[in-house]
C-alpha atoms as a PDB file:
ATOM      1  CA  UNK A   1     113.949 123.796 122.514  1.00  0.00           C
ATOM      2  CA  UNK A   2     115.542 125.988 120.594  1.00  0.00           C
ATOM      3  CA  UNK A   3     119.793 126.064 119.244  1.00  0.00           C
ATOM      4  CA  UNK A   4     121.563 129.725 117.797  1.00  0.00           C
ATOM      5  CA  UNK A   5     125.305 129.873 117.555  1.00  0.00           C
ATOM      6  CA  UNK A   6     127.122 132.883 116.047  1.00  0.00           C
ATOM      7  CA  UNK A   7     130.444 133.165 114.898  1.00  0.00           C
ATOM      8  CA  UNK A   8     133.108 136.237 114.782  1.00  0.00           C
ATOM      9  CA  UNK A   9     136.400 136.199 112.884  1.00  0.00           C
ATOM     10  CA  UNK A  10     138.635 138.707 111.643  1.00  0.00           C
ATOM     11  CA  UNK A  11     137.036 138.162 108.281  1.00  0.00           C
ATOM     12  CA  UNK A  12     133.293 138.623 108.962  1.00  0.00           C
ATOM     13  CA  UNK A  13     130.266 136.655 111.349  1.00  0.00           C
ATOM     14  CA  UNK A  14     128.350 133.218 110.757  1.00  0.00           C
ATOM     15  CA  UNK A  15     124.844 132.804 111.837  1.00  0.00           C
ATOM     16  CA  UNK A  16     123.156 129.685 112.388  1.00  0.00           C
ATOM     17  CA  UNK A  17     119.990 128.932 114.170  1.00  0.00           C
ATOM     18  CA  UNK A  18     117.156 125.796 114.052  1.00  0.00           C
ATOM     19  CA  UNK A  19     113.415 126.250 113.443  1.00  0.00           C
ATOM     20  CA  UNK A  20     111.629 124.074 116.017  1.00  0.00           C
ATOM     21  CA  UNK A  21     110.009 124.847 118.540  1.00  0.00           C
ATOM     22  CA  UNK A  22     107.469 122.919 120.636  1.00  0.00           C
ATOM     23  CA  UNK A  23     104.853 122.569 123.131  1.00  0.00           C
ATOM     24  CA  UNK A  24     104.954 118.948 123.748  1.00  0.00           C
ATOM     25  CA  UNK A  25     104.929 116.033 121.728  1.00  0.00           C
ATOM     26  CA  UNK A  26     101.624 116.852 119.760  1.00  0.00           C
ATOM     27  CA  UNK A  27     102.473 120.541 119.303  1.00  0.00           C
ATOM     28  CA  UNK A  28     105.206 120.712 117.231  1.00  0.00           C
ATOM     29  CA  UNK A  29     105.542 123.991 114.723  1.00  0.00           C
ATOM     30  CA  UNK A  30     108.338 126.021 113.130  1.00  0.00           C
ATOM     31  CA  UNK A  31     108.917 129.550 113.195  1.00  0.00           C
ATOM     32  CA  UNK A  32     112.123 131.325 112.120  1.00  0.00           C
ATOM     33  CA  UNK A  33     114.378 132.371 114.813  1.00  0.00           C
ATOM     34  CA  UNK A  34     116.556 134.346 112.619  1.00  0.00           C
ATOM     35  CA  UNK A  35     115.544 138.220 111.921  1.00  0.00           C
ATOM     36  CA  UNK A  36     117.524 140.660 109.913  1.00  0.00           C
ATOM     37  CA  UNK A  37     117.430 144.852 110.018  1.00  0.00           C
ATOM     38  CA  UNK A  38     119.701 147.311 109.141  1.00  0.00           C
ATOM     39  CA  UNK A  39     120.474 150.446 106.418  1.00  0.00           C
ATOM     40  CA  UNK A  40     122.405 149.603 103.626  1.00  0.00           C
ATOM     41  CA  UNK A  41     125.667 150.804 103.330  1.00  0.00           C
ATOM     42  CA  UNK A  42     125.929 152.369 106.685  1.00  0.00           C
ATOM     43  CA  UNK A  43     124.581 149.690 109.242  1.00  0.00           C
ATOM     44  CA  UNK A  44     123.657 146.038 109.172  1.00  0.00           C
ATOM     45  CA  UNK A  45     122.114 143.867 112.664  1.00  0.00           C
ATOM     46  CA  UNK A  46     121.038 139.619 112.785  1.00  0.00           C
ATOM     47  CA  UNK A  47     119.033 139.171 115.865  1.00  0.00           C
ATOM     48  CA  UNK A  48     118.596 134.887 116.825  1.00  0.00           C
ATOM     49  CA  UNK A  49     115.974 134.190 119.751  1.00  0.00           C
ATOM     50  CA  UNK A  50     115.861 131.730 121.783  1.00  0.00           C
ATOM     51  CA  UNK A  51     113.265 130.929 125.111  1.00  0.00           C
ATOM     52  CA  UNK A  52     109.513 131.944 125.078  1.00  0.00           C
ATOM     53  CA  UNK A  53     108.314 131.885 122.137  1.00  0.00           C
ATOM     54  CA  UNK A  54     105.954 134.243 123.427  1.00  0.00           C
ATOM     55  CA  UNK A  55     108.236 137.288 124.525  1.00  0.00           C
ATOM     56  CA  UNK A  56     110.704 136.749 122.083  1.00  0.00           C
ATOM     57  CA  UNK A  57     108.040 137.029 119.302  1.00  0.00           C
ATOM     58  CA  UNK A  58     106.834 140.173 121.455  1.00  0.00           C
ATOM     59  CA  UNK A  59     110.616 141.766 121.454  1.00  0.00           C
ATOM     60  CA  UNK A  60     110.952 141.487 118.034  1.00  0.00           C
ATOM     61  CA  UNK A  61     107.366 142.943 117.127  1.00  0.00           C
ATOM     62  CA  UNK A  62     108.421 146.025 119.176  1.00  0.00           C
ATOM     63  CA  UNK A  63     111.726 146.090 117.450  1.00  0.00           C
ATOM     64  CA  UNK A  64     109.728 146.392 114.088  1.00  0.00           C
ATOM     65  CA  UNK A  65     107.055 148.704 115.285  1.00  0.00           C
ATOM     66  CA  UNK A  66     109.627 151.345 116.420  1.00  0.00           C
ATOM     67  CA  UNK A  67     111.351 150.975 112.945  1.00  0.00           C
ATOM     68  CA  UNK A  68     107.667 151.126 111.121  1.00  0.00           C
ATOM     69  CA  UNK A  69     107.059 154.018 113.219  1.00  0.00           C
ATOM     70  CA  UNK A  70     110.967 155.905 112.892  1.00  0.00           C
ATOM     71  CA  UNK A  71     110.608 156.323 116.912  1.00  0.00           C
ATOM     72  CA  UNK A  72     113.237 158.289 118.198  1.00  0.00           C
ATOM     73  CA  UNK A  73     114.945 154.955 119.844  1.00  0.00           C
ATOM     74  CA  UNK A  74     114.957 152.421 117.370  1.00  0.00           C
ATOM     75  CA  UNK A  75     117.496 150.030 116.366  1.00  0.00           C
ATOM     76  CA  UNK A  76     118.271 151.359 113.484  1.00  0.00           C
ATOM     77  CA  UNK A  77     119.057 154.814 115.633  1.00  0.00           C
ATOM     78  CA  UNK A  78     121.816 153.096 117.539  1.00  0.00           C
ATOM     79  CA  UNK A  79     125.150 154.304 117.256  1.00  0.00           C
ATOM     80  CA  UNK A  80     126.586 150.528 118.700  1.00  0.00           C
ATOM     81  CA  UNK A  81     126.182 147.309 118.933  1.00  0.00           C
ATOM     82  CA  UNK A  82     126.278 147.799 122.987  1.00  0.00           C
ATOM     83  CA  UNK A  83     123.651 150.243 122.472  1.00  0.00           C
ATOM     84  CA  UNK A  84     121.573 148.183 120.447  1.00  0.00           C
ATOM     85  CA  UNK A  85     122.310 145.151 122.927  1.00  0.00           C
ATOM     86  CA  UNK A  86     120.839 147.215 125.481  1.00  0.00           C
ATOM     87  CA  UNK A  87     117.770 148.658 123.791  1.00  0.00           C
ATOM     88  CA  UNK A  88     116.596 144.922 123.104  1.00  0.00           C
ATOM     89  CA  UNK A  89     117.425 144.023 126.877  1.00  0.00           C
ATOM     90  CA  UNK A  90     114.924 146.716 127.924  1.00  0.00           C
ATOM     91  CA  UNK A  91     112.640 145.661 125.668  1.00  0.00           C
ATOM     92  CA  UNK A  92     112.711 141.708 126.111  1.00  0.00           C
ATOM     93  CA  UNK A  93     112.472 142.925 130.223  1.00  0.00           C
ATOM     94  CA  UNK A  94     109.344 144.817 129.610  1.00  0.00           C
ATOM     95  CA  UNK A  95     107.561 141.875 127.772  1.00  0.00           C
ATOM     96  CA  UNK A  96     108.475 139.281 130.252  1.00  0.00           C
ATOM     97  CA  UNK A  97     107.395 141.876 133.531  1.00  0.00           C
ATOM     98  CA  UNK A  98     103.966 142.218 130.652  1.00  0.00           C
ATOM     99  CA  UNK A  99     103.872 138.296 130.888  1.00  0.00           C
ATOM    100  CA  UNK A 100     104.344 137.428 134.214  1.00  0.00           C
ATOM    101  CA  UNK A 101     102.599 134.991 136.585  1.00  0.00           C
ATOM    102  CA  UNK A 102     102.420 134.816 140.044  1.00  0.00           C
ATOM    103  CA  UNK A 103     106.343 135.529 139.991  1.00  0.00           C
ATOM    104  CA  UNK A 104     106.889 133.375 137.293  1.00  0.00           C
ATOM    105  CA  UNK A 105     108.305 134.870 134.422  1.00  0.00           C
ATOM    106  CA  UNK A 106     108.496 133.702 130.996  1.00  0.00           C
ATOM    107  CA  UNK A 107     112.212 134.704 129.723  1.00  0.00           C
ATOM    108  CA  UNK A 108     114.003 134.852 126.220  1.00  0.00           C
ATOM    109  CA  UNK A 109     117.527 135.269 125.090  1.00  0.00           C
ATOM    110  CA  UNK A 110     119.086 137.210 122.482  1.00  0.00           C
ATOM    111  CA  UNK A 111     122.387 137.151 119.938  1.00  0.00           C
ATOM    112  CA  UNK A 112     123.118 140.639 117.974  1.00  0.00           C
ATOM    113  CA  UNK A 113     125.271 140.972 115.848  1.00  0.00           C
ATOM    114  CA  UNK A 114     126.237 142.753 113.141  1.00  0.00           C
ATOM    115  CA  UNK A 115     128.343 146.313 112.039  1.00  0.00           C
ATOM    116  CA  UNK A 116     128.240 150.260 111.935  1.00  0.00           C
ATOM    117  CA  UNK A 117     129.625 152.009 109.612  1.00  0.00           C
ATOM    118  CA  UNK A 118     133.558 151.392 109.635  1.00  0.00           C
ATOM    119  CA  UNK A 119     133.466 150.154 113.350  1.00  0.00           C
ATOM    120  CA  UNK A 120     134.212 146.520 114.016  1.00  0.00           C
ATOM    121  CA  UNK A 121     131.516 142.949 113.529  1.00  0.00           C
ATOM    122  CA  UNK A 122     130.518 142.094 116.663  1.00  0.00           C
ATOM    123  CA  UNK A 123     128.162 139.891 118.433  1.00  0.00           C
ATOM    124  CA  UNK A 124     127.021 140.219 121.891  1.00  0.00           C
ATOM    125  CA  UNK A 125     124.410 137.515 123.828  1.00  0.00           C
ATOM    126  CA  UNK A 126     121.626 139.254 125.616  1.00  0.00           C
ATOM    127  CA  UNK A 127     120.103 137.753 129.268  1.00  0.00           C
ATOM    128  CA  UNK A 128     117.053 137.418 130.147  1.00  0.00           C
ATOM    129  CA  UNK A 129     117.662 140.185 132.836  1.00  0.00           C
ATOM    130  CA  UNK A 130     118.938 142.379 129.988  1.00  0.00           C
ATOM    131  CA  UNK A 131     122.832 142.273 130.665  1.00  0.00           C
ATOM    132  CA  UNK A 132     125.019 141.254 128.160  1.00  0.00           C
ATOM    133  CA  UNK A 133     128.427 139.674 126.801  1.00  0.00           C
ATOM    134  CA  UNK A 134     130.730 139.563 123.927  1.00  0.00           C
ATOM    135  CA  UNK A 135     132.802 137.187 122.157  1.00  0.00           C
ATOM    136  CA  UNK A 136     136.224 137.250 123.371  1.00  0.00           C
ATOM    137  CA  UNK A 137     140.525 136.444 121.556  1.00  0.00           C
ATOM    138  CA  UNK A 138     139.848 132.951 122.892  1.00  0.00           C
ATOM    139  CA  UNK A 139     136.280 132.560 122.703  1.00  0.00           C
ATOM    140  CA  UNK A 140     135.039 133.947 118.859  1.00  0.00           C
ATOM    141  CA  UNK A 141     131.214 132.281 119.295  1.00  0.00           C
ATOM    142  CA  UNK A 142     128.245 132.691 121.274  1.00  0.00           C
ATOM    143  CA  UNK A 143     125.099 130.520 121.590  1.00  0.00           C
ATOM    144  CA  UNK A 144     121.745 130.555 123.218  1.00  0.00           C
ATOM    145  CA  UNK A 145     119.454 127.498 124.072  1.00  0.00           C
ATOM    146  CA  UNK A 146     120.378 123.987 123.438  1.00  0.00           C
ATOM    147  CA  UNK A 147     123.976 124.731 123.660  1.00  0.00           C
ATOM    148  CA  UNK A 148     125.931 121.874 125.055  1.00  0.00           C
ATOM    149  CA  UNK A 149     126.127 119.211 122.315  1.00  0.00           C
ATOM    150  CA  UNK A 150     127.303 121.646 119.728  1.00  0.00           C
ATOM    151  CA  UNK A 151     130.117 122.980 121.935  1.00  0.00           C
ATOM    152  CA  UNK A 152     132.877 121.004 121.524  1.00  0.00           C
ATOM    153  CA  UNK A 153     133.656 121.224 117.753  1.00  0.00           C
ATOM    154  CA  UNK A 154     133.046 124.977 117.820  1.00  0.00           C
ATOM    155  CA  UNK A 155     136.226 124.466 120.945  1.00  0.00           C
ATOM    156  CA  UNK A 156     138.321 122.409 118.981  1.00  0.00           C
ATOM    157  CA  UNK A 157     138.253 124.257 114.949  1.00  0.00           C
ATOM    158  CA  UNK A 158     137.338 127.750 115.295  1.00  0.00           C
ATOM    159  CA  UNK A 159     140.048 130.368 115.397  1.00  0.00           C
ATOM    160  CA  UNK A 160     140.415 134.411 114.720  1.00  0.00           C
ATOM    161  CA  UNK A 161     142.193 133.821 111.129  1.00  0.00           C
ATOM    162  CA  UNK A 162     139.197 131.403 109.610  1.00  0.00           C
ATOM    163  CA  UNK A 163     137.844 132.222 106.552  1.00  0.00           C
ATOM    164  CA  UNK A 164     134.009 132.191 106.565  1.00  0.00           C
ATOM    165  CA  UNK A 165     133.466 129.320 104.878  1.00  0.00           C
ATOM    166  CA  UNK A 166     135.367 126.905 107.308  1.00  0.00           C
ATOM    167  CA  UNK A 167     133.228 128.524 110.205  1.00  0.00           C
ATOM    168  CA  UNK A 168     130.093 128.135 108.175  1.00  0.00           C
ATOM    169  CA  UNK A 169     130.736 124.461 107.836  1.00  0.00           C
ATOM    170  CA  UNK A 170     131.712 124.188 111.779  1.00  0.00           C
ATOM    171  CA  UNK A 171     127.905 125.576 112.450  1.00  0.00           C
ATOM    172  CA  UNK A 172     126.546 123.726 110.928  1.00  0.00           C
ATOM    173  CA  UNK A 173     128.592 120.509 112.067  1.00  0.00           C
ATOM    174  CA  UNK A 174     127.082 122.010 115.549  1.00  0.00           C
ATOM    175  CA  UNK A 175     123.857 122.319 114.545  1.00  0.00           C
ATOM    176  CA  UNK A 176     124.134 118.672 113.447  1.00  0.00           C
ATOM    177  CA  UNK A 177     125.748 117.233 116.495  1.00  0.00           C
ATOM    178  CA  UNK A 178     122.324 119.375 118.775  1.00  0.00           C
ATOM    179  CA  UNK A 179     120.020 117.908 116.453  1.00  0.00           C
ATOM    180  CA  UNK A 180     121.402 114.458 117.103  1.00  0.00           C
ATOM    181  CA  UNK A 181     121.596 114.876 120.700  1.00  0.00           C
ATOM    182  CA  UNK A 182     118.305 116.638 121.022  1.00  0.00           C
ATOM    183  CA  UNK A 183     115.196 115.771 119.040  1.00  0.00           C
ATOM    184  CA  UNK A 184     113.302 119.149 119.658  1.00  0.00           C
ATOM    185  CA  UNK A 185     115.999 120.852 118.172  1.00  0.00           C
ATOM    186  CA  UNK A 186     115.431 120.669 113.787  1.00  0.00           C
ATOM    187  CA  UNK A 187     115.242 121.301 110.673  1.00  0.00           C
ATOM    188  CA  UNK A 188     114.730 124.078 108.506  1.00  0.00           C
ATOM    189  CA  UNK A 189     117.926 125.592 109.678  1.00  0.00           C
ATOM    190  CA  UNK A 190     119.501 128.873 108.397  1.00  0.00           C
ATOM    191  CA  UNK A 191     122.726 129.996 107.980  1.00  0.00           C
ATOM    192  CA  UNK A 192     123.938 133.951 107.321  1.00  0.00           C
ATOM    193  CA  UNK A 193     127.119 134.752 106.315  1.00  0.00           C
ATOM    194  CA  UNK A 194     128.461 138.115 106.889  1.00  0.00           C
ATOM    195  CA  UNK A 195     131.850 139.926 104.927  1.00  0.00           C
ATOM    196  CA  UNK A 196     133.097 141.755 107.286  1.00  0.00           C
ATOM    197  CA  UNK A 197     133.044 145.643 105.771  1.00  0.00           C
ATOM    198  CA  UNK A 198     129.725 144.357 103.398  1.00  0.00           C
ATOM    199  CA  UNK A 199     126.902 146.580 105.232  1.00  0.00           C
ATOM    200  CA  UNK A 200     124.568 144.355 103.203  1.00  0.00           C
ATOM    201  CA  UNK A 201     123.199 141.419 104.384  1.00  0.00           C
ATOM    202  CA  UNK A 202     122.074 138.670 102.141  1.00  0.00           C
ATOM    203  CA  UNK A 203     118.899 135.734 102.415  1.00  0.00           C
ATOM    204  CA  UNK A 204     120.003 133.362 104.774  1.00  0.00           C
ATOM    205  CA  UNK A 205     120.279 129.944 103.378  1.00  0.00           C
ATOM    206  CA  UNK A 206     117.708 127.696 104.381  1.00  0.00           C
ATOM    207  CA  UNK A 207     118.122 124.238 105.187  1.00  0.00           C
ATOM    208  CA  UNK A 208     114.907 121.624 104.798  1.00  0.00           C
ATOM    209  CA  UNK A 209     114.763 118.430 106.679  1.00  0.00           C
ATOM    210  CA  UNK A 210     114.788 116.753 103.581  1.00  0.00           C
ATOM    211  CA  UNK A 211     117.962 118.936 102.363  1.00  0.00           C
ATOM    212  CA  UNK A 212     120.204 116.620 100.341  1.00  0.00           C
ATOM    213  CA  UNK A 213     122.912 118.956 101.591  1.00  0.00           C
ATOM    214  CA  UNK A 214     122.281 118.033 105.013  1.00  0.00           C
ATOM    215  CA  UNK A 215     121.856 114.577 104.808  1.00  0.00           C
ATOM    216  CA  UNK A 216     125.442 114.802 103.087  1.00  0.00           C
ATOM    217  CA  UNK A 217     126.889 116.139 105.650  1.00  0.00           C
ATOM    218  CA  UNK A 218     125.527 113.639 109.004  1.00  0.00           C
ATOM    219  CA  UNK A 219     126.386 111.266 106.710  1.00  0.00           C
ATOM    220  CA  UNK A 220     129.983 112.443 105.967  1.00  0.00           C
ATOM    221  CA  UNK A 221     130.555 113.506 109.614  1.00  0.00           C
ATOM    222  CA  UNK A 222     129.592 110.610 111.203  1.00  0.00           C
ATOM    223  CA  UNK A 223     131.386 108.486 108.517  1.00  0.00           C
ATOM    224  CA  UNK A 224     134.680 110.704 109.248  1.00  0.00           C
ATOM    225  CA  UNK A 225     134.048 110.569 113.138  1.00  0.00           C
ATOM    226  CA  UNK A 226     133.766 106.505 113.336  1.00  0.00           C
ATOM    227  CA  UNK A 227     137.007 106.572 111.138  1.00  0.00           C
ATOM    228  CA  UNK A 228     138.807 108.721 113.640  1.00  0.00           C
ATOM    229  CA  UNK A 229     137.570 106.581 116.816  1.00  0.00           C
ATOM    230  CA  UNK A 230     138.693 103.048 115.156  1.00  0.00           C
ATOM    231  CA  UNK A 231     142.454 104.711 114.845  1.00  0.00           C
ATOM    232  CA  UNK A 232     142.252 105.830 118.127  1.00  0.00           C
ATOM    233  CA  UNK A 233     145.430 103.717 119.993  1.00  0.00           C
ATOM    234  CA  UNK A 234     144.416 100.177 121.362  1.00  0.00           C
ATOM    235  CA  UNK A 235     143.551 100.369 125.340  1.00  0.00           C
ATOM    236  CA  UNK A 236     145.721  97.690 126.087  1.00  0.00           C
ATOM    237  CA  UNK A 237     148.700  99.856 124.794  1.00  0.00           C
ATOM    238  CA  UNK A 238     146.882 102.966 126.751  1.00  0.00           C
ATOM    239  CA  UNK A 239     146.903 100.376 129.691  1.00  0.00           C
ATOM    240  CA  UNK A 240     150.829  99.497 129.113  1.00  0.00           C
ATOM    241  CA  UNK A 241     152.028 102.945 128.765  1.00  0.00           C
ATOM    242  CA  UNK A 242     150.067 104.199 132.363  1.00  0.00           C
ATOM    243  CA  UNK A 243     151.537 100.999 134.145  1.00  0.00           C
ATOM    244  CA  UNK A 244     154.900 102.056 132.852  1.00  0.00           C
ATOM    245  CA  UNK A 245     154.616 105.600 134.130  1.00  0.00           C
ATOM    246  CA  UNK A 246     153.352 104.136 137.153  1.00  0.00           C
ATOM    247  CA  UNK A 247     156.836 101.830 137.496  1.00  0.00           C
ATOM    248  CA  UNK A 248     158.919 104.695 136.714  1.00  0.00           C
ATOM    249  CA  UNK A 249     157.239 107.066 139.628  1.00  0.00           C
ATOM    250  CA  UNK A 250     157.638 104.571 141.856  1.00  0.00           C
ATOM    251  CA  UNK A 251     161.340 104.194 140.778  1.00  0.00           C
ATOM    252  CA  UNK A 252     161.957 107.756 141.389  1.00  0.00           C
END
């Protein structure tokens, strides 16, 4: 199983994304699912994967080749981040049609994101079937596989005027909350963070299980959340305060 989430504010994109991935219990590996092209100082794409490992190693060979090979539709050629959305649909399509069985077929998603030139960051999630979304005023993240467990701090922090640290930090607070949830979902883990205007894209950082930094912050989160949940209200006075409504409806 595999967890991405990517983040756009006004001031720039977060990336975040694990690096397990297994087969079973006996065949666990890690490969990066985290993949970085662009032209500096005019154009600048992060590409997470998540799904077959198969076809979305495939896409992203294919996505190299045509840059190795300057084809005349590459993704350094694109003039948009739909475009570019829509060139690695067609080519995620065209692995999973190469890899299919008996009807079965063996699917990967994407998350692009990045900027051109002076336009606006964006990020957009790629289907399987090659359509696409985009973030949205109310909803500034996307994420692809093991997405649930992460959600609800990402819901309840992130907003359009964030600074990029604050998201960073809410990532990886997602990240964490997955990998405690969901054991096939680990360590390393990499985080990219993006200036919005840059057109350079740094290393990612990159997180080892046995990262200090991580082990800071479970530690500190859980700490914080256990705080939080002993000064949540007594039931009793939860209990008091319904039976009181309840009284007072019946009054009326």
């Amino acid at each position: 199983m595999t967890y991405c989430v990517a983040v756009a504010v006004d001031a720039g994109m977060v990336f975040c994304s694990d690096s397990l991935t297994n087969a079973g219990i006996d065949q666990v590996s890690t490969y990066s699912k985290m993949f970085r092209f662009g032209i500096d100082g005019e154009k600048q794409f992060v590409i997470l994967t998540a799904g077959n490992l198969a076809t979305s190693q495939a896409t992203i060979a294919r996505i190299k080749s045509d840059i190795r090979q300057e084809a005349s539709e590459n993704l350094l050629t694109m003039e948009s981040l739909e475009d570019a959305a829509d060139y690695i649909g067609d080519i995620s399509r065209e692995q999973q049609e190469k890899r299919s069985v008996e009807g079965k077929k063996f699917e990967a998603s994407f998350i692009v994101g990045g900027q051109i030139e002076d336009s606006r960051h964006e990020i957009i999630l790629v289907y399987p079937e090659g359509n696409h979304i985009t973030t949205s005023k109310d909803t500034n993240y996307l994420q692809i596989g093991e997405s649930k467990y992460g959600k609800p701090i990402l819901d309840r922090v992130l907003a359009p005027e964030l600074n990029l640290e604050t998201c960073a930090m809410a990532a990886l607070v997602s990240m964490d909350s997955t990998m405690r949830s969901n054991l096939s979902v680990g360590a390393p883990i990499e985080l990219l963070i993006y200036k919005t205007g840059d057109l350079n894209l740094e290393n990612p950082n990159r997180f080892a299980e046995d990262s200090d930094f991580l082990r800071d912050l479970k530690r500190n989160w859980d700490a914080r959340l256990k705080e939080a949940f002993r000064q949540m209200p007594p039931l009793a006075w939860a209990t008091n305060w319904d039976k009181s409504g309840r009284e007072q409806s019946g009054a009326s």
